[in-house]
C-alpha atoms as a PDB file:
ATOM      1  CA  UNK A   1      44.220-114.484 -55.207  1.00  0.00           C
ATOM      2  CA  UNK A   2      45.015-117.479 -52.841  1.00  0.00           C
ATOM      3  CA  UNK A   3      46.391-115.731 -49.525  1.00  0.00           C
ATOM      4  CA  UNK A   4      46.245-112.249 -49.886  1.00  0.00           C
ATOM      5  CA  UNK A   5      44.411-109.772 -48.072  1.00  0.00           C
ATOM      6  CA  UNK A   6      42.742-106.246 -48.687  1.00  0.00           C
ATOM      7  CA  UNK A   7      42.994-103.469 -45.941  1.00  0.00           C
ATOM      8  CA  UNK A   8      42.549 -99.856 -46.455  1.00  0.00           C
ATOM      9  CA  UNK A   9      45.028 -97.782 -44.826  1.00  0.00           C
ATOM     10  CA  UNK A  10      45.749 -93.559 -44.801  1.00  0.00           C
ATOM     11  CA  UNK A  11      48.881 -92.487 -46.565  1.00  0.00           C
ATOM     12  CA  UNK A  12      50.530 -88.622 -46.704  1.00  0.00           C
ATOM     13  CA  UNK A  13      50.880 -87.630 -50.287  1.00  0.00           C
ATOM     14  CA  UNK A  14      55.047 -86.611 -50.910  1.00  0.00           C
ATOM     15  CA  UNK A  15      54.115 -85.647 -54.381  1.00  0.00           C
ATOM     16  CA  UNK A  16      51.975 -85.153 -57.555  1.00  0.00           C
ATOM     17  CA  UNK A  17      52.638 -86.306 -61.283  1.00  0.00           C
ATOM     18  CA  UNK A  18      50.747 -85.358 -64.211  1.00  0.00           C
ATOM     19  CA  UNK A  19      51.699 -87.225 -67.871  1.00  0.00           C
ATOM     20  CA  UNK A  20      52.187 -84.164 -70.567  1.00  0.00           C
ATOM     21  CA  UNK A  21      53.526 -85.867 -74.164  1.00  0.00           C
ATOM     22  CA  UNK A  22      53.859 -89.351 -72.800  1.00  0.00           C
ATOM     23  CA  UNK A  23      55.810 -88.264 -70.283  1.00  0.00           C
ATOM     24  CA  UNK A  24      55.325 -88.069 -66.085  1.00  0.00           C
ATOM     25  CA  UNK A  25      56.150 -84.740 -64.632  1.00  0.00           C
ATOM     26  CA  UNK A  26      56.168 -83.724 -61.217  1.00  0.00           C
ATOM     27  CA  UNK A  27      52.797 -81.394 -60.766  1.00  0.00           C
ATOM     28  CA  UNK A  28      52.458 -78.837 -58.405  1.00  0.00           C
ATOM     29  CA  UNK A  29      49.508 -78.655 -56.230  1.00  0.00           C
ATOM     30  CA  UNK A  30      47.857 -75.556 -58.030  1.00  0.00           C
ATOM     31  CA  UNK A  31      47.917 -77.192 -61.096  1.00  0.00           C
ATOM     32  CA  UNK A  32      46.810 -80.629 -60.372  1.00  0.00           C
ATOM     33  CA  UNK A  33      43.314 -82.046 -61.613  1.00  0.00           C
ATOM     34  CA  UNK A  34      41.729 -82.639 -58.415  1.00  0.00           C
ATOM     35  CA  UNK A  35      39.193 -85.048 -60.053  1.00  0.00           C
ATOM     36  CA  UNK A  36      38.783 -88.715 -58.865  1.00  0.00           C
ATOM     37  CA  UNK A  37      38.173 -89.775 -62.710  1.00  0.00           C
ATOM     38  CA  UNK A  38      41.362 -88.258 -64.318  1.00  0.00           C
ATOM     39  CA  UNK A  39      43.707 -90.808 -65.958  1.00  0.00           C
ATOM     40  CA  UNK A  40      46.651 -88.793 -66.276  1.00  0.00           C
ATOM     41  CA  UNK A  41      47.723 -88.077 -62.966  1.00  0.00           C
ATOM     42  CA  UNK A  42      49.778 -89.913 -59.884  1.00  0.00           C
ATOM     43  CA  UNK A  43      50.416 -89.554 -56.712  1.00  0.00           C
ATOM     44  CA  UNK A  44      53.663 -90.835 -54.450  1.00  0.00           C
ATOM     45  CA  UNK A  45      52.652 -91.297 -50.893  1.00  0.00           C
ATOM     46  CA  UNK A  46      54.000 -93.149 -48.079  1.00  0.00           C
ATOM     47  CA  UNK A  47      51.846 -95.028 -45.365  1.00  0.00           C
ATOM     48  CA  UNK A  48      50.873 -93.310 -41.991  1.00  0.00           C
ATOM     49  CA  UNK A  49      48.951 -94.602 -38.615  1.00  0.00           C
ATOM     50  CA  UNK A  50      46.161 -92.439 -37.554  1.00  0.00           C
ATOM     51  CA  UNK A  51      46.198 -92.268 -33.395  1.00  0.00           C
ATOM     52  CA  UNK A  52      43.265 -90.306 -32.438  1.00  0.00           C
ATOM     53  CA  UNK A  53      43.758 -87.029 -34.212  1.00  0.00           C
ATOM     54  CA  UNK A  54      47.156 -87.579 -35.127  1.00  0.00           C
ATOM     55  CA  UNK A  55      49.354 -89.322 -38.033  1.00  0.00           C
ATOM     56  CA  UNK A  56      52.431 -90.997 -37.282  1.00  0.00           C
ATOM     57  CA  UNK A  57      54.424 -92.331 -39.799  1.00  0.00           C
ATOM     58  CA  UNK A  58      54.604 -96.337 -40.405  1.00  0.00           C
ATOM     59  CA  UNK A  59      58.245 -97.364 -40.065  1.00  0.00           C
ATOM     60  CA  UNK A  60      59.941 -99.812 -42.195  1.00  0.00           C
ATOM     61  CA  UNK A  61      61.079-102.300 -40.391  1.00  0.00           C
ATOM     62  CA  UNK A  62      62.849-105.761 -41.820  1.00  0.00           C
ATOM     63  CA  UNK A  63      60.361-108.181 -40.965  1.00  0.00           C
ATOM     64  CA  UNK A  64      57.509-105.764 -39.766  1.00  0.00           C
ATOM     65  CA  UNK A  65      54.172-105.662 -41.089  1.00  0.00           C
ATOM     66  CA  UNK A  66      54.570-103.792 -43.887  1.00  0.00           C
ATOM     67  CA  UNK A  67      56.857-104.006 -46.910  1.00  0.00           C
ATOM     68  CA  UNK A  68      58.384-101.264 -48.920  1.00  0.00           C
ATOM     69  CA  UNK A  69      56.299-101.289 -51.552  1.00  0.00           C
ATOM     70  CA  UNK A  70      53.263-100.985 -49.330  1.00  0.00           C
ATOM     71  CA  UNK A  71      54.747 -98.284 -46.763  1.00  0.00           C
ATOM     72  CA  UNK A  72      55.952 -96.206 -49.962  1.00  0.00           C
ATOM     73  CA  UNK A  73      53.707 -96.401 -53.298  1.00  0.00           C
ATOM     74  CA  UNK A  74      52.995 -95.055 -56.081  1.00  0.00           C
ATOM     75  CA  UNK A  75      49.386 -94.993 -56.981  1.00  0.00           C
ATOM     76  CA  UNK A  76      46.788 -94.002 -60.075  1.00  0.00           C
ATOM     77  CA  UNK A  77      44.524 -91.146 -58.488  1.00  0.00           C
ATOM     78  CA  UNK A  78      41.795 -93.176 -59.689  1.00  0.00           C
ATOM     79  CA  UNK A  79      42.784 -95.697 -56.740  1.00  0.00           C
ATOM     80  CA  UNK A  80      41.993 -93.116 -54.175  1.00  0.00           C
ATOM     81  CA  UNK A  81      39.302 -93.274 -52.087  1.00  0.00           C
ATOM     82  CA  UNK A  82      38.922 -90.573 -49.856  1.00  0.00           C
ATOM     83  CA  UNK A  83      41.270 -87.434 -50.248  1.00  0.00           C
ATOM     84  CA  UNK A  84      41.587 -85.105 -46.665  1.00  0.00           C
ATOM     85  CA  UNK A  85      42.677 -81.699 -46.931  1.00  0.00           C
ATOM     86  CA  UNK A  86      43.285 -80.993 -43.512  1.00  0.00           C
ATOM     87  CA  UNK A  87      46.848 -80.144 -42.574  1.00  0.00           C
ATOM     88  CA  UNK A  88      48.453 -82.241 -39.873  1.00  0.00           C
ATOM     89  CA  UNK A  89      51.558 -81.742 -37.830  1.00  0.00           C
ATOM     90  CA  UNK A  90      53.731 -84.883 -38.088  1.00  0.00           C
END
């Protein structure tokens, strides 16, 4: 890949899918597999800053940093690297 670049950066899950049937579903937290090797589940999160010991969220700005597609995503929980439990105030 001629002029790309790799960066790993902390997002704030907003939800969890599951695929039942062939189908995604919207999971809720009790009943998602927590397991980094699980194929059938998703996870829609959106890009935050860490300051410290805080999270702010990245803002989209036309002709910022960050695209739409990078800010908000939707990834394979296989693609995770590092999952943090703690609860922060944003």
């Amino acid at each position: 890949m001629r002029g790309k670049s790799e960066s790993v950066e902390h997002y704030r899950v907003l939800a969890l899918f599951s695929k039942f049937y062939n189908k995604w579903f919207v999971a809720s937290v009790e009943n998602f597999p927590w397991k980094f090797d699980v194929k059938n589940a998703r996870v829609l999160a959106r890009m935050v800053k860490k300051t410290g010991s805080n999270y702010q969220e990245v803002e989209l700005k036309e002709g910022g940093d960050w695209g739409p597609s990078q800010i908000f995503c939707v990834k394979n929980y296989s693609d995770i690297l590092d999952v943090d439990s703690t609860l922060v105030e944003m």
